[in-house]
Protein backbone atom coordinates (compact mmCIF):
# COMPACT_ATOMS: atom_id res chain seq x y z
CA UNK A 1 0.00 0.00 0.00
CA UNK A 2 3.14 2.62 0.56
CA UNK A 3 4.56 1.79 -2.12
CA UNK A 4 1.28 1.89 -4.22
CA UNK A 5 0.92 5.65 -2.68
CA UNK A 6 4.38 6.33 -3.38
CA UNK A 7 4.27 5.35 -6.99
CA UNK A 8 0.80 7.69 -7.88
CA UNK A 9 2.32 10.78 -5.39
CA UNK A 10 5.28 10.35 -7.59
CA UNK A 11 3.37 9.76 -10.99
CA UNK A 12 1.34 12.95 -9.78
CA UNK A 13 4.45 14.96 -9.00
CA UNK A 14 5.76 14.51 -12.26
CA UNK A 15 2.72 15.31 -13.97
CA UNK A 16 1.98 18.53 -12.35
CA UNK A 17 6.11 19.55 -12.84
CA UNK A 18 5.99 18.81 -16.49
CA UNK A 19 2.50 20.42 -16.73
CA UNK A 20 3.31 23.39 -15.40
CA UNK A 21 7.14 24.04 -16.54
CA UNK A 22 7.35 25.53 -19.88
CA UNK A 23 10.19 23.59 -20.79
CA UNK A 24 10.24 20.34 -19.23
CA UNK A 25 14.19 20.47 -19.47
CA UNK A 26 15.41 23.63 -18.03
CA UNK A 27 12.34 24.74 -15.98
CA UNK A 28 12.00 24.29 -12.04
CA UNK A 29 9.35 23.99 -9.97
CA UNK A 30 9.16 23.65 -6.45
CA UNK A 31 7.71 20.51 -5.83
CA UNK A 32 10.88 18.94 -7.69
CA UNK A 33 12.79 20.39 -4.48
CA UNK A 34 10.36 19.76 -2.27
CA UNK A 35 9.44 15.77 -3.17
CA UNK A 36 12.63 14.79 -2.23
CA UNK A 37 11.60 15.23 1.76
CA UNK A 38 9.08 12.38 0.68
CA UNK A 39 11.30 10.29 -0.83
CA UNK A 40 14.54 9.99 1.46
CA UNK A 41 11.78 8.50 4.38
CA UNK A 42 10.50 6.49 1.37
CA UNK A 43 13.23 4.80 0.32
CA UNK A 44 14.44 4.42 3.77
CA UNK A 45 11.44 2.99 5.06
CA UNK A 46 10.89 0.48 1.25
CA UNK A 47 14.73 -0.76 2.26
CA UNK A 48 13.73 -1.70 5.76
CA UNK A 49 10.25 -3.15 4.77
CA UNK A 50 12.31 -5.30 2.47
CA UNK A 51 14.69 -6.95 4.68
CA UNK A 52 12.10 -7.01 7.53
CA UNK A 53 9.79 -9.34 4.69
CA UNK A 54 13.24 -11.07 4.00
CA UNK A 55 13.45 -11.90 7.99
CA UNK A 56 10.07 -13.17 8.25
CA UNK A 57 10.36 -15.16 5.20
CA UNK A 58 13.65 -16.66 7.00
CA UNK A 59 12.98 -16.45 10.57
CA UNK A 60 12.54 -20.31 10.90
CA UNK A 61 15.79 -20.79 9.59
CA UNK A 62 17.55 -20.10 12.80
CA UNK A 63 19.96 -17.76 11.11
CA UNK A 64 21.81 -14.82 13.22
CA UNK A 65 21.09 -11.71 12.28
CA UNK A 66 23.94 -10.95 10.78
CA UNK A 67 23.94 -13.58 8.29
CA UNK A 68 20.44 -12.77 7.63
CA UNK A 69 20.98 -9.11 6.89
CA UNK A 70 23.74 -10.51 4.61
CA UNK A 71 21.36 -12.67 2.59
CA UNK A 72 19.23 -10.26 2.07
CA UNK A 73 21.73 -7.96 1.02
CA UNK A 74 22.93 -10.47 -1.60
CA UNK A 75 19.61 -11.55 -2.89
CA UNK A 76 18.36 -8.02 -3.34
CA UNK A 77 21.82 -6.53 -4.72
CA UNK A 78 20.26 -4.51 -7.21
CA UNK A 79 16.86 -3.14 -5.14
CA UNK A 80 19.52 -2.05 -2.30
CA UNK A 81 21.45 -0.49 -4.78
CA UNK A 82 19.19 1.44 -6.49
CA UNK A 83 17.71 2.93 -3.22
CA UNK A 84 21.22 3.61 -2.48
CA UNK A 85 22.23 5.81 -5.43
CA UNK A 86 19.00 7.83 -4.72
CA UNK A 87 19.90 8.05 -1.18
CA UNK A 88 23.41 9.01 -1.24
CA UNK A 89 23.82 10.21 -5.14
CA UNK A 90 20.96 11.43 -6.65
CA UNK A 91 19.20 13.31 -4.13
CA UNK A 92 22.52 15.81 -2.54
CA UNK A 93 22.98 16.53 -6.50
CA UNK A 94 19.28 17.66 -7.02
CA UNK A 95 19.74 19.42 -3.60
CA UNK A 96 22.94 21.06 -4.10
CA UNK A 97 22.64 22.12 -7.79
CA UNK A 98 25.62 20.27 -8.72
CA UNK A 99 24.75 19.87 -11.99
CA UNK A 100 28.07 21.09 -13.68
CA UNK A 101 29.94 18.46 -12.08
CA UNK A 102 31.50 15.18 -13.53
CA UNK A 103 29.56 13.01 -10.82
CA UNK A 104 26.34 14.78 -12.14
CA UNK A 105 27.65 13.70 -15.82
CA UNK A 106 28.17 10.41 -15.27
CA UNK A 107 25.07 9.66 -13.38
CA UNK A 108 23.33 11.16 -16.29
CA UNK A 109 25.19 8.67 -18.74
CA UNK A 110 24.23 5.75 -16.40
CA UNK A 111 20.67 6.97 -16.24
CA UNK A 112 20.11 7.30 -19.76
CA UNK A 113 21.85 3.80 -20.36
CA UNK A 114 19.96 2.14 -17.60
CA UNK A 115 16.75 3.45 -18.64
CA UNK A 116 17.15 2.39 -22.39
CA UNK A 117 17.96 -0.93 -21.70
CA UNK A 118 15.54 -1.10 -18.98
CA UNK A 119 12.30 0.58 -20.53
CA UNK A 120 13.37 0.40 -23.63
CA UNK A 121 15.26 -2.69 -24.60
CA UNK A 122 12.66 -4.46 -22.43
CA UNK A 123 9.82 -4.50 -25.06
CA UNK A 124 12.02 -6.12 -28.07
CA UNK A 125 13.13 -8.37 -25.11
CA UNK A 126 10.17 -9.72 -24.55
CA UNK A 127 9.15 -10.26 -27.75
CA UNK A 128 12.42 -11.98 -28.97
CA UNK A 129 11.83 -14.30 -25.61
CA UNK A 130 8.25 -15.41 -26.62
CA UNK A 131 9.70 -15.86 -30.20
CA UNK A 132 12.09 -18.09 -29.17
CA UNK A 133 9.64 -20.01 -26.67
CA UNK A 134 7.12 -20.01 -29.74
CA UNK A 135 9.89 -21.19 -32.49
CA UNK A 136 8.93 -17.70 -34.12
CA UNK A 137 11.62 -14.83 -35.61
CA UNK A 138 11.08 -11.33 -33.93
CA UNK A 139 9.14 -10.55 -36.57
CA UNK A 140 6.22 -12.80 -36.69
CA UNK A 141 5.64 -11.98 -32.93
CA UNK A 142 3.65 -9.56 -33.20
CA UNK A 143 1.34 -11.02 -35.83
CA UNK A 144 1.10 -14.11 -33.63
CA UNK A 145 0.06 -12.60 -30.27
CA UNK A 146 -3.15 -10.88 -29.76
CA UNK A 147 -4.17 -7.67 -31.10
CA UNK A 148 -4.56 -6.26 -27.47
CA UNK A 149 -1.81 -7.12 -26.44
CA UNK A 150 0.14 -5.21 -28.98
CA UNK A 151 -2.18 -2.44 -27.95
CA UNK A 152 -0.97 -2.69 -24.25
CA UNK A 153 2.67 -2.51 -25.65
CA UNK A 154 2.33 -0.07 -27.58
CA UNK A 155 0.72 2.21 -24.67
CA UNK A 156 3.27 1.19 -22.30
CA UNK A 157 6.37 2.08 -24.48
CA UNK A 158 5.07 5.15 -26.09
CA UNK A 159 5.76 7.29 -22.52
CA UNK A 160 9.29 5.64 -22.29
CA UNK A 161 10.09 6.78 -25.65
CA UNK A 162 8.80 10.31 -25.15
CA UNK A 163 10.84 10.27 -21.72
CA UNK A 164 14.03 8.60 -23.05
CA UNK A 165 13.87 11.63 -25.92
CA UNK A 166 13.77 13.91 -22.95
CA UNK A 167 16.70 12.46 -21.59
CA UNK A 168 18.23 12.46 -24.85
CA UNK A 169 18.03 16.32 -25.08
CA UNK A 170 18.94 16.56 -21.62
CA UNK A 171 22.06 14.59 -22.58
CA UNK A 172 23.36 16.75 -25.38
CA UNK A 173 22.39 20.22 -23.64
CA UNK A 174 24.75 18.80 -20.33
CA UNK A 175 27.60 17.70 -22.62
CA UNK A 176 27.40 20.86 -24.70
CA UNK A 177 30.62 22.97 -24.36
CA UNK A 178 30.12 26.82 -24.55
CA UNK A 179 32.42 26.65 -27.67
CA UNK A 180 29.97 24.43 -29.74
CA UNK A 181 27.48 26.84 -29.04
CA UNK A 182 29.49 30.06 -30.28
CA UNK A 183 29.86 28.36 -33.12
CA UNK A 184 26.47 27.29 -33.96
């Protein structure tokens, strides 16, 4: 359920910032500052709901704590990690308007990687994996699935597309040197 209210107060966040910024790339508004005092106790709180679900899970196993917490850590290496970077990377750059720096580079790089191959890359993905659990090339997948479901795709890409052009923009305007722009 927290995590359900976290995900539409976020959704709703980012809807009212990109409404009401004329340019969704260089405009500010203030709830952009001011979600972040939602989302430190948020991730906080999703980390320790996690490995609190992990111990429960375990409990019977008669396992110290310790090796417990280190369990969890290893089975949910990538979770932890991504609360981590929002935690301790992402949120002191959006706070200290750090953009200019190379850690603010490079976490844009991983960003726009991650999120192609994540949002992106998924949908071909999962195509290519039902053609090869079918016996069917790429191609014939979608003719072979139903027409809904194509429909569902197509809705679910078509805002990472528009958002991974964002970040595309984003991308060029951060790596754009103030030479390259005299001469343009």
């Amino acid at each position: 359920m927290v995590s359900s209210v976290h995900a539409v107060l976020a959704t709703g966040s980012g809807i009212v910032i990109i409404r009401s910024c004329d340019d969704v790339i260089t405009g500010r508004h203030w709830l952009a500052r001011e979600y972040v005092w939602f989302l430190i106790p948020y991730m906080i709180y999703d980390s320790y709901a996690m490995y609190l679900c992990d111990w429960c899970r375990t409990r019977d196993q008669n396992r110290g704590p310790s090796l417990t917490l280190r369990n969890f850590l290893s089975r949910n290496r990538l979770m932890i990690t991504h609360h981590a970077v929002i935690l301790f990377v992402l949120v002191p750059v959006a706070q200290l308007k750090q953009q200019h720096t190379l850690l603010y580079k490079v976490n844009g790089i991983l960003t726009l990687a991650t999120f192609f191959c994540c949002r992106i890359l998924l949908f071909p993905f999962m195509y290519w994996s039902y053609g090869r659990q079918q016996g069917l090339s790429l191609l014939q997948v979608p003719f072979s699935i139903p027409f809904y479901c194509n429909i569902a795709n197509a809705f679910l890409v078509a805002p990472q597309l528009y958002w991974f052009c964002l970040l595309c923009r984003k991308a060029v305007r951060l790596f754009d040197t103030p030479q390259a722009k005299k001469d343009g």
